[in-house]
C-alpha atoms as a PDB file:
ATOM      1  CA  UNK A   1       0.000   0.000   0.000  1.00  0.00           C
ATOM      2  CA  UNK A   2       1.788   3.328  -1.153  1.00  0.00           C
ATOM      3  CA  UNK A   3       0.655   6.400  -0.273  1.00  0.00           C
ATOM      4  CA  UNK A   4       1.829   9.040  -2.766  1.00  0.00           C
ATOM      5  CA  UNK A   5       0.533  12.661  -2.932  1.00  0.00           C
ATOM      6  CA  UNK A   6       1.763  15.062  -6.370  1.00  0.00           C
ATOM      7  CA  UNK A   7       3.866  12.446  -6.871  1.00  0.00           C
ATOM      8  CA  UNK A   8       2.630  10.531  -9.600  1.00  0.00           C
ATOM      9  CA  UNK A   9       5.317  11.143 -12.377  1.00  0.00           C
ATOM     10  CA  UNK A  10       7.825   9.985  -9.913  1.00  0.00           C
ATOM     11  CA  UNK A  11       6.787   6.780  -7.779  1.00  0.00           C
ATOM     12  CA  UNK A  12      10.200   5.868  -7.034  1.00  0.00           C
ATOM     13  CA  UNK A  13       8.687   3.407  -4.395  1.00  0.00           C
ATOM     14  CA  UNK A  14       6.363   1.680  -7.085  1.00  0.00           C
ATOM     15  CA  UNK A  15       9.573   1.099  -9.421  1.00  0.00           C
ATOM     16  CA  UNK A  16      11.400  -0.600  -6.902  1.00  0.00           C
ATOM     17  CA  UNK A  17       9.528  -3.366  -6.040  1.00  0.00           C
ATOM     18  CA  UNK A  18      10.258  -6.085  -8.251  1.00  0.00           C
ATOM     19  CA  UNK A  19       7.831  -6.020 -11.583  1.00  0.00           C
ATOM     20  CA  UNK A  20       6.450  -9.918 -10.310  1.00  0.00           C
ATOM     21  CA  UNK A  21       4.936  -8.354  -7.121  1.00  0.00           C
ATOM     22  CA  UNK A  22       3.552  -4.800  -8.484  1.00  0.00           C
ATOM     23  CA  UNK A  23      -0.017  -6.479  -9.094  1.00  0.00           C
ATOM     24  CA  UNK A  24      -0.276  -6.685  -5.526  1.00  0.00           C
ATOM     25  CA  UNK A  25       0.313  -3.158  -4.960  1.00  0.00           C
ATOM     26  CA  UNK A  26      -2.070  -0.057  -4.224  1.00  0.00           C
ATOM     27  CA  UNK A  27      -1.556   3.281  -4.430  1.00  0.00           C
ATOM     28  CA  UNK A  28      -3.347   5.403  -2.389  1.00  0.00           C
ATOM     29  CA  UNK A  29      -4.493   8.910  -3.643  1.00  0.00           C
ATOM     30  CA  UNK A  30      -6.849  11.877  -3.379  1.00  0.00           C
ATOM     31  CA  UNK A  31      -9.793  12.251  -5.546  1.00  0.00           C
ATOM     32  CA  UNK A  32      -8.119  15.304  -7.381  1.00  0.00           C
ATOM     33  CA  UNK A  33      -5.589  12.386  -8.676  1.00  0.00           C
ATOM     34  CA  UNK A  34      -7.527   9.268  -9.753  1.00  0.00           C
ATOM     35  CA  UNK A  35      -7.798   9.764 -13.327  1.00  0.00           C
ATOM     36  CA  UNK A  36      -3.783  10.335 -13.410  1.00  0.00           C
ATOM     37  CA  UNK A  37      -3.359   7.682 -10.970  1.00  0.00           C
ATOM     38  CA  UNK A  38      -4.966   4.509 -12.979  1.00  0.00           C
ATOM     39  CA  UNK A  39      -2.749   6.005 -15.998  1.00  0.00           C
ATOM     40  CA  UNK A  40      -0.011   5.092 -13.653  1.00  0.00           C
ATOM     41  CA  UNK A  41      -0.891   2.013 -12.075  1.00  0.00           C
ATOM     42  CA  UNK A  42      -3.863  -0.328 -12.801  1.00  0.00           C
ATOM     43  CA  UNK A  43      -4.536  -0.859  -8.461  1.00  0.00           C
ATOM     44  CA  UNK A  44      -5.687   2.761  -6.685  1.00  0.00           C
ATOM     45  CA  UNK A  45      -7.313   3.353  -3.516  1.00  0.00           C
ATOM     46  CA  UNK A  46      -9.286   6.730  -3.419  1.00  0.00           C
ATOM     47  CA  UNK A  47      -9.476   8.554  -0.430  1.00  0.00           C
ATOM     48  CA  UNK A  48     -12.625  10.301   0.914  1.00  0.00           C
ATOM     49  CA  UNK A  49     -11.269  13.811   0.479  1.00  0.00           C
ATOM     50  CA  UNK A  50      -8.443  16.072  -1.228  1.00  0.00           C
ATOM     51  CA  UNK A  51      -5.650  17.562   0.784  1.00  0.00           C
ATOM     52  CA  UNK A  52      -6.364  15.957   3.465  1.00  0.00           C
ATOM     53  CA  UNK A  53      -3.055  15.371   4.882  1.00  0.00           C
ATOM     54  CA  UNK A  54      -1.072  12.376   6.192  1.00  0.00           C
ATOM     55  CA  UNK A  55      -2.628  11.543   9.122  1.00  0.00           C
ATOM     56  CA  UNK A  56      -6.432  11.726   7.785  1.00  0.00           C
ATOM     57  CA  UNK A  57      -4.251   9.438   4.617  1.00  0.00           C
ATOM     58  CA  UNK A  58      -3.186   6.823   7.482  1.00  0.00           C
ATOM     59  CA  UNK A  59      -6.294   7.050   9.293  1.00  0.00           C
ATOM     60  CA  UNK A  60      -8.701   6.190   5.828  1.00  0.00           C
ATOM     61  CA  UNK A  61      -5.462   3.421   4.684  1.00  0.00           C
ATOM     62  CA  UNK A  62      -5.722   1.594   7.635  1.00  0.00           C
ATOM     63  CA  UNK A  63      -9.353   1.266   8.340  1.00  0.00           C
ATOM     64  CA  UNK A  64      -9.733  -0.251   4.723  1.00  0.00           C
ATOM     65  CA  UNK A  65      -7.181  -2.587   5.246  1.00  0.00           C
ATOM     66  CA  UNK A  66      -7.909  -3.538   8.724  1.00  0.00           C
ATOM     67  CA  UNK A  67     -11.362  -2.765   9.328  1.00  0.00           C
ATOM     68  CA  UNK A  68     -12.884  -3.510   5.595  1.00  0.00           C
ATOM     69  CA  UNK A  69     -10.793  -6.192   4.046  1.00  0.00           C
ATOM     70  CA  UNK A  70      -8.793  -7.960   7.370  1.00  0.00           C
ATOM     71  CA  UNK A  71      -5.966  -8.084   5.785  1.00  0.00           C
ATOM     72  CA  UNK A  72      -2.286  -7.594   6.720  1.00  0.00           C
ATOM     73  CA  UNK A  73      -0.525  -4.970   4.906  1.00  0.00           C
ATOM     74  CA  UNK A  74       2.747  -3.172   4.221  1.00  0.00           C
ATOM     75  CA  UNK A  75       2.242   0.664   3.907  1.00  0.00           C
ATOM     76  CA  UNK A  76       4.808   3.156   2.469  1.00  0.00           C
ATOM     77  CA  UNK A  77       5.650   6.088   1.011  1.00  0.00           C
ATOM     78  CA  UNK A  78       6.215   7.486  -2.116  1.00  0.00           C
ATOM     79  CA  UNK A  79       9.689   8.036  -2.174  1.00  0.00           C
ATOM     80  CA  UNK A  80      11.887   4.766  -1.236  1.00  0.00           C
ATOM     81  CA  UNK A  81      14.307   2.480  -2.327  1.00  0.00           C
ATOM     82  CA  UNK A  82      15.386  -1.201  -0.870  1.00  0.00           C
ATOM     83  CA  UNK A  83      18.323  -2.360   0.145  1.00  0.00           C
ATOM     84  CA  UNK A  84      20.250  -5.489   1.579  1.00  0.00           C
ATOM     85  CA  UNK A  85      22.830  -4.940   4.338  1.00  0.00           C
ATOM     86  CA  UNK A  86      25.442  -7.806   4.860  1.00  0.00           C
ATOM     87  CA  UNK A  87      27.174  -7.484   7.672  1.00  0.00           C
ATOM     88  CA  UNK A  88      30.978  -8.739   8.447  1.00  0.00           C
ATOM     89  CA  UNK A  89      30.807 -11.329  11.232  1.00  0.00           C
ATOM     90  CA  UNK A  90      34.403 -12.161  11.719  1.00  0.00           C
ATOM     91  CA  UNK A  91      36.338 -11.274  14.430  1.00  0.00           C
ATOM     92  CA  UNK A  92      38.522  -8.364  12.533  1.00  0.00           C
ATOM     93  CA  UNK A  93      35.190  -6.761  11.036  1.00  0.00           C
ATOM     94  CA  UNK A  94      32.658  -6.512  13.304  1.00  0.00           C
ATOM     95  CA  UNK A  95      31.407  -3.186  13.345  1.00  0.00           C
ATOM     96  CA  UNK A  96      30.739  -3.373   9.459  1.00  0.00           C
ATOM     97  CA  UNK A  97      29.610  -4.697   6.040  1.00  0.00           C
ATOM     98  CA  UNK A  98      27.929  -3.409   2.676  1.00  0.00           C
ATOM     99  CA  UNK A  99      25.318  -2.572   1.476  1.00  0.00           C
ATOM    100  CA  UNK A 100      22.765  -3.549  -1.692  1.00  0.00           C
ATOM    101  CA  UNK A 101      20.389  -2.808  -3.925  1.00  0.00           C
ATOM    102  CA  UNK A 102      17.390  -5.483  -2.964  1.00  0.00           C
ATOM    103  CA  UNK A 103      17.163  -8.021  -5.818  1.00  0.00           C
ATOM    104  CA  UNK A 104      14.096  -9.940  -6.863  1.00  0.00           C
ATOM    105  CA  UNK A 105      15.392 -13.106  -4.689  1.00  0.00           C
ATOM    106  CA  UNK A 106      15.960 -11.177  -1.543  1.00  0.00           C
ATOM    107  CA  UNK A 107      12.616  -9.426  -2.051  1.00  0.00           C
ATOM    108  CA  UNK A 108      11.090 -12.775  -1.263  1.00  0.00           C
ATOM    109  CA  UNK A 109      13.064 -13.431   1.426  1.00  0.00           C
ATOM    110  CA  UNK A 110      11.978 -10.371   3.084  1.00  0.00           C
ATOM    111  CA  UNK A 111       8.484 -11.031   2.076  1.00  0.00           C
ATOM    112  CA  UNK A 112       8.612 -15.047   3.954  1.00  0.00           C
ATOM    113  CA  UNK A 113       9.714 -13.056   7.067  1.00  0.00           C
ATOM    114  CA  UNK A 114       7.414 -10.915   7.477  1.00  0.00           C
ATOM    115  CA  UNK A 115       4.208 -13.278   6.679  1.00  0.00           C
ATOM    116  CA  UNK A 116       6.009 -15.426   8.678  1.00  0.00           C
ATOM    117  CA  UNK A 117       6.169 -13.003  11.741  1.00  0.00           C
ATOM    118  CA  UNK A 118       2.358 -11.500  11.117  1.00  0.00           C
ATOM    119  CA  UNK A 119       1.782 -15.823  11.160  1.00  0.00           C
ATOM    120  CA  UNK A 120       2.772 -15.368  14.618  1.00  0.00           C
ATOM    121  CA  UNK A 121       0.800 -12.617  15.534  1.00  0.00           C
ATOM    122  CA  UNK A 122       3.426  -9.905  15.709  1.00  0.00           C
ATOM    123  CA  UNK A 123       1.325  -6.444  15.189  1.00  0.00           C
ATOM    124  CA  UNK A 124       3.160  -3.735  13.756  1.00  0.00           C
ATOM    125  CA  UNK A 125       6.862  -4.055  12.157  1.00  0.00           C
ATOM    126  CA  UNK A 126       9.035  -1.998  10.008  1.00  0.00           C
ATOM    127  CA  UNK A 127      12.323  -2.166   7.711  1.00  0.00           C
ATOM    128  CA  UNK A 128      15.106   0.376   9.423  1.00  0.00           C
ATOM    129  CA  UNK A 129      16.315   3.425   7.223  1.00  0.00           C
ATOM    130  CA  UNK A 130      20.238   3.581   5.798  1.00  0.00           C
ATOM    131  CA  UNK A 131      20.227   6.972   8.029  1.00  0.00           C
ATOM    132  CA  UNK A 132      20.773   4.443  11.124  1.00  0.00           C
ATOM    133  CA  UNK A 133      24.553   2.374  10.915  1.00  0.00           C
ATOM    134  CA  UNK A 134      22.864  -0.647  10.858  1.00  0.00           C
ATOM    135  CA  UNK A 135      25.991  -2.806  11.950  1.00  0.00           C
ATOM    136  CA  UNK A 136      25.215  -4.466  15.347  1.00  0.00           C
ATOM    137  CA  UNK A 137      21.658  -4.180  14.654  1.00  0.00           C
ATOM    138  CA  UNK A 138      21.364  -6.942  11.722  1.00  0.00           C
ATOM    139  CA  UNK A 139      19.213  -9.073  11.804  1.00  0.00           C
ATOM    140  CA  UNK A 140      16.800  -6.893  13.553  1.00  0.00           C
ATOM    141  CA  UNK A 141      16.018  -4.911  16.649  1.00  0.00           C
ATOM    142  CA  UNK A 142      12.725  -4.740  18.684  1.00  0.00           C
ATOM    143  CA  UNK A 143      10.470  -2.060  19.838  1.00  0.00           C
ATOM    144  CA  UNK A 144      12.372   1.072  17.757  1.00  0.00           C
ATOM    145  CA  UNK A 145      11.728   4.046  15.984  1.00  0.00           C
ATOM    146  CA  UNK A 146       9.545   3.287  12.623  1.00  0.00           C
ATOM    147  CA  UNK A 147       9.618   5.811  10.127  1.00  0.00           C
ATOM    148  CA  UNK A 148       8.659   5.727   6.197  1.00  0.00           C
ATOM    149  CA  UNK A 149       7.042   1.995   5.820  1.00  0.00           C
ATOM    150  CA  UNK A 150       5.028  -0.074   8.365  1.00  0.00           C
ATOM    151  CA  UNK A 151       3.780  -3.462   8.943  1.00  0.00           C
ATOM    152  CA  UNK A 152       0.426  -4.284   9.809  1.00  0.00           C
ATOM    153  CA  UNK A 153      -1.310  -7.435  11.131  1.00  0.00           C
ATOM    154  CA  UNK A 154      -4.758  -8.142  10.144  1.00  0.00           C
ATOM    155  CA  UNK A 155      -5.929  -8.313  13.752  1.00  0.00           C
ATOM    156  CA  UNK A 156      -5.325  -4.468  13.825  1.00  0.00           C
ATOM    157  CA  UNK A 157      -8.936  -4.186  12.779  1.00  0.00           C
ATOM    158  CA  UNK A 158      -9.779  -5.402  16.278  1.00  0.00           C
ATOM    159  CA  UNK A 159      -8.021  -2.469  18.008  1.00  0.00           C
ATOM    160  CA  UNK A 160      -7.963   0.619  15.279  1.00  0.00           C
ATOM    161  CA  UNK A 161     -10.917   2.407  17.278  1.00  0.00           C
ATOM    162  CA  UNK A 162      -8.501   2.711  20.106  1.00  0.00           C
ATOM    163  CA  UNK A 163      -5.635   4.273  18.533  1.00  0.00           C
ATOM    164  CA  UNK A 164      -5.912   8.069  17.934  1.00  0.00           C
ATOM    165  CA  UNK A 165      -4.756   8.121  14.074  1.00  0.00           C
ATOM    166  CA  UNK A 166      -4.991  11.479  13.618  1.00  0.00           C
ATOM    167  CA  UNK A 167      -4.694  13.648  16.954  1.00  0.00           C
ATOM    168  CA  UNK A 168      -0.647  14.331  15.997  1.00  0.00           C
ATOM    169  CA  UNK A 169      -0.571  15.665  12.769  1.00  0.00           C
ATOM    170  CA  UNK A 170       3.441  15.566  11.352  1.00  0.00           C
ATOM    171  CA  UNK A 171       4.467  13.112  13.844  1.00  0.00           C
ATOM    172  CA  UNK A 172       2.271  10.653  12.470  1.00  0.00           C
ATOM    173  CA  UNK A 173       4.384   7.338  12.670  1.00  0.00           C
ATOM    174  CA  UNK A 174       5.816   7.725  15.796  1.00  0.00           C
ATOM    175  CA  UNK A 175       2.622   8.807  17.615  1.00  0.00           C
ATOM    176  CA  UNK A 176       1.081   5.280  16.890  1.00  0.00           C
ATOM    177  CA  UNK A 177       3.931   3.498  17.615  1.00  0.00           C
ATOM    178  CA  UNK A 178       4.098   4.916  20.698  1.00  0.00           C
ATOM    179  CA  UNK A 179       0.167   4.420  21.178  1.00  0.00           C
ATOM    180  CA  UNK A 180       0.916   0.711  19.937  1.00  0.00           C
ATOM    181  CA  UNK A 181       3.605  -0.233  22.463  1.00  0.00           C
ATOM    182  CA  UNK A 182       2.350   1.347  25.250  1.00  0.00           C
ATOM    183  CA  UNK A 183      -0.954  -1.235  25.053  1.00  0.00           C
ATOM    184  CA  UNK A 184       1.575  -3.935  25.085  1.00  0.00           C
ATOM    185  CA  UNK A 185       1.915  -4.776  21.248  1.00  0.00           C
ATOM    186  CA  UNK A 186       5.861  -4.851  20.282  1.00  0.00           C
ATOM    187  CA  UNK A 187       7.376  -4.064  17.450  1.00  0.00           C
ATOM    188  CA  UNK A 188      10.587  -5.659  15.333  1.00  0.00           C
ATOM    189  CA  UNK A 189      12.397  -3.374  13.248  1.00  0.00           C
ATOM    190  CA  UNK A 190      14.461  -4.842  10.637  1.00  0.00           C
ATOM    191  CA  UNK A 191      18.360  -3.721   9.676  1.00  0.00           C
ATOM    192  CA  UNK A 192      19.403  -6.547   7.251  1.00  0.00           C
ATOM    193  CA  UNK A 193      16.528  -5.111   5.183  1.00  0.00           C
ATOM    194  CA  UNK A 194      15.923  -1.444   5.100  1.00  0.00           C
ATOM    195  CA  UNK A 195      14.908   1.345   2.868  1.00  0.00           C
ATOM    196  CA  UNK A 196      16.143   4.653   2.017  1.00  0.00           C
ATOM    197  CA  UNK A 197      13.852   7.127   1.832  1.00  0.00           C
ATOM    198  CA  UNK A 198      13.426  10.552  -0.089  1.00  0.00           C
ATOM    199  CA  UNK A 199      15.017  13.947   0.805  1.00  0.00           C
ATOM    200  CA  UNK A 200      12.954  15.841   3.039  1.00  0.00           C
ATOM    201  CA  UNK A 201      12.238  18.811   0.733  1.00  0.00           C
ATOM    202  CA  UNK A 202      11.357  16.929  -2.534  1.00  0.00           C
ATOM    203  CA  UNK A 203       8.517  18.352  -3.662  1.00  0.00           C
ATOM    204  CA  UNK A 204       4.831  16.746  -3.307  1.00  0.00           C
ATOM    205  CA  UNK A 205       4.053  14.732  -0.364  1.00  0.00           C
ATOM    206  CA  UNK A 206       3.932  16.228   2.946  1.00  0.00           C
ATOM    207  CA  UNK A 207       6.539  18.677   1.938  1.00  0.00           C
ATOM    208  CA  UNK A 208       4.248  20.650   0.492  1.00  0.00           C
ATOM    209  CA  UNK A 209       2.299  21.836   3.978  1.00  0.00           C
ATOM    210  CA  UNK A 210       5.137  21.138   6.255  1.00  0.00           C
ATOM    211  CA  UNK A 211       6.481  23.801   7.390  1.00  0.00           C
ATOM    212  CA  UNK A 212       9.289  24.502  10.013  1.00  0.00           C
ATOM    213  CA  UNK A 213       6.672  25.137  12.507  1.00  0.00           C
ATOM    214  CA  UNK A 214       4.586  22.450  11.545  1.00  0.00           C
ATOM    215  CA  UNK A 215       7.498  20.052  12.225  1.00  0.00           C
ATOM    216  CA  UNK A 216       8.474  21.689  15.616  1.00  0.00           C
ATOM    217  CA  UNK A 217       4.389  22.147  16.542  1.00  0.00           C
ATOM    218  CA  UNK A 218       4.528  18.018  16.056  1.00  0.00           C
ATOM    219  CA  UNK A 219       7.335  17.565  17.919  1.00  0.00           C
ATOM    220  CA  UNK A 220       5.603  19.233  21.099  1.00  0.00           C
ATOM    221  CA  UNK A 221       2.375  17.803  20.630  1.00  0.00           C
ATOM    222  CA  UNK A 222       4.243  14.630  20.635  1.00  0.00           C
ATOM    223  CA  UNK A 223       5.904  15.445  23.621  1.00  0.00           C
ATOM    224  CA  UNK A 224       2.598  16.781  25.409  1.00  0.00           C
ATOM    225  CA  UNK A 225       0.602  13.689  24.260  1.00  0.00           C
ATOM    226  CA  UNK A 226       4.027  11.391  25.989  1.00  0.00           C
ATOM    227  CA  UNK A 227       5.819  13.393  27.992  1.00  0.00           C
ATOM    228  CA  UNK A 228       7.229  10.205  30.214  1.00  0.00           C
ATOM    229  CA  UNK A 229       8.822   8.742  26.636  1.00  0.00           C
ATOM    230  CA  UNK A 230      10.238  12.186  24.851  1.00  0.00           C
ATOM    231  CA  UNK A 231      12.134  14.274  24.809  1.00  0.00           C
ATOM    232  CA  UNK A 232      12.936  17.435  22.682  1.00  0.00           C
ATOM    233  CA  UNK A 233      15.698  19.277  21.856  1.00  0.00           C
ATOM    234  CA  UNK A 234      16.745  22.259  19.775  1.00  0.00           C
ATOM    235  CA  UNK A 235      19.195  22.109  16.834  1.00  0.00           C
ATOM    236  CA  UNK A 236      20.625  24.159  13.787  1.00  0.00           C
ATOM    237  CA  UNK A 237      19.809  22.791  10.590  1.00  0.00           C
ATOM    238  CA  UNK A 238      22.911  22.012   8.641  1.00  0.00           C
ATOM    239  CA  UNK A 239      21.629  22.066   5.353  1.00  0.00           C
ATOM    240  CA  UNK A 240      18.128  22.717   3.044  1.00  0.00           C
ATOM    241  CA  UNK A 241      16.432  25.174   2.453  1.00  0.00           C
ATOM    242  CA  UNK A 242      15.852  25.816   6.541  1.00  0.00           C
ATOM    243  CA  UNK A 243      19.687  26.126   7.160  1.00  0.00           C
ATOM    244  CA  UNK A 244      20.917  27.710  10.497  1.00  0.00           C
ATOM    245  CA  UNK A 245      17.544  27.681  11.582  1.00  0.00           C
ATOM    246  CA  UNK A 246      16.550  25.901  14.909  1.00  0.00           C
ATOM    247  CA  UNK A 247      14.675  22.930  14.640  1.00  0.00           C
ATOM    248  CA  UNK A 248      13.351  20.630  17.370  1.00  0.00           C
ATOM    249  CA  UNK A 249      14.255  17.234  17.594  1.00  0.00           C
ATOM    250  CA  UNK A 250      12.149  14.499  19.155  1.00  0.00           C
ATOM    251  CA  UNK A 251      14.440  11.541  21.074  1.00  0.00           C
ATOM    252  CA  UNK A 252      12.041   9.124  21.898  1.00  0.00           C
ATOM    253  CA  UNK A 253      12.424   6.007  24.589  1.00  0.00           C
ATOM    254  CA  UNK A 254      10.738   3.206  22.229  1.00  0.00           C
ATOM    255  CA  UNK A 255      12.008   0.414  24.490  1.00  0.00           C
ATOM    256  CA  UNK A 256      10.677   2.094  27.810  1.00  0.00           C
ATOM    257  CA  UNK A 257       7.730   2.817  26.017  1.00  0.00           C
ATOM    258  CA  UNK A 258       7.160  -0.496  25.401  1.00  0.00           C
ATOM    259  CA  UNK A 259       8.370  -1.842  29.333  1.00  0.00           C
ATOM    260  CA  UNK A 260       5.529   0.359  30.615  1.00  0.00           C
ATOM    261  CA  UNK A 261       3.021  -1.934  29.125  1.00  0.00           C
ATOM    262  CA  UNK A 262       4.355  -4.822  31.241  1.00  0.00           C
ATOM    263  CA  UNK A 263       4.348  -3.457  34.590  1.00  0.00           C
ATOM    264  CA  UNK A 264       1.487  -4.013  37.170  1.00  0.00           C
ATOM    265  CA  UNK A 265       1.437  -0.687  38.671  1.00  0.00           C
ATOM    266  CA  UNK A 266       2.768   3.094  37.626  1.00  0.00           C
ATOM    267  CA  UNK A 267       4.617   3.187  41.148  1.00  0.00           C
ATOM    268  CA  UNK A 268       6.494  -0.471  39.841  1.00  0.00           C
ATOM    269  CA  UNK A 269       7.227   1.729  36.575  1.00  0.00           C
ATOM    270  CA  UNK A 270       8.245   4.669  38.388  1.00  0.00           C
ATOM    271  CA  UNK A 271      10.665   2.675  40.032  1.00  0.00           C
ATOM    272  CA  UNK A 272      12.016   0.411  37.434  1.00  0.00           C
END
């Protein structure tokens, strides 16, 4: 399931995935794009509503999938690219390896874990981004940041009235992760498979409402809505167009997050 959004002429996720598995692709788009959508690709999902932004996006994607259909389903965005890290296990290279492009046979094997861990119930999963050194984290690391892509189990359906999809608009993916692993469901993030996605300021996509105080409004909602789990902090941007311009940051305690779920009490939590 992509969602894409002014995109159309360049679905750089669409071309990636191996040409054998594109009929089981959807894109996801706003009634102002159908017509130029299905000139695109054959599979489209129309949401109720143009610029509508990314949360309302997730919030209509995942009902349909969960709620409507009960099915499991990958979503991601617009802008990503695959790849297969390999990492040195010998005793004079650990601490690094190489990375590459995700070939048709690897694609599969990536595909036969994931059914395989939504066969065992897992809820919500992800594939790491190449802005994380993934050495040391190969195969894969639980309850972590997801960002750009995300794994959904069928039996997500039974719970999506009880996550707020919407109520933290530009901090989207890690406000129901949080929600997610705070009711006890843990998450696997994988770093022998990730993706790498788009610059920030391509245009199209959420770039084209998000603002620099739309990003740092998100990161303080976030913080308000979890205050135990993050934390923000203030930083020049290096590059881009917002450049020596102070930009919060959220740091988020996935893993603690996720711990709180399997205490008894808040004074056992407290004290943990």
């Amino acid at each position: 399931v992509i969602c894409t959004f002014k995109r159309l002429d360049r679905q750089i996720t669409l071309n990636s995935i191996p040409e054998s598995y594109r009929d089981n692709v959807t894109l996801v788009v706003q009634p102002q794009e159908k017509e130029e959508a299905l000139k695109v690709h054959k599979n489209i999902f129309v949401l109720d509503g143009d610029n509508i932004g990314y949360a309302k996006t997730i919030k209509q994607a995942t009902y349909e999938w969960a709620v409507n259909r009960k099915k499991h389903f990958w979503m991601l965005d617009d802008d990503l690219t695959f790849h297969h890290n390999v990492e040195n296990l010998n005793k004079e290279n650990t601490g690094s390896g190489k990375k590459y492009p995700l070939d048709e046979d690897n694609f599969y094997k990536l595909l036969e874990l994931i059914n395989q861990d939504l066969s065992n119930g897992l809820m919500h999963s992800a594939l790491g981004t190449t802005w994380v050194i993934p050495w040391g984290k190969c195969p894969y690391i639980e309850n972590s940041r997801i960002c750009g892509n995300k794994v959904y189990n069928k039996k997500l359906g039974e719970i999506w009235s009880e996550i707020d999809w919407d109520g933290c608009c530009g901090a989207e993916d890690f406000y129901v992760n949080l929600q997610l692993l705070t009711k006890g469901y843990s998450n696997k993030v994988w770093y022998n498979y990730v993706i790498s996605p788009g610059t920030s300021y391509a245009e199209g996509g959420c770039s084209d409402y998000r603002t620099l105080e739309y990003h740092n409004q998100s990161c303080r909602d976030l913080h308000e809505k979890f205050p135990q789990f993050v934390r923000l902090k203030e930083n020049k941007v290096k590059s881009g167009p917002w450049k020596g311009i102070p930009k919060l940051g959220a740091y988020v305690q996935w893993k603690k997050a996720y711990r709180s779920s399997q205490t008894n009490t808040l004074e056992e939590f407290i004290n943990e």
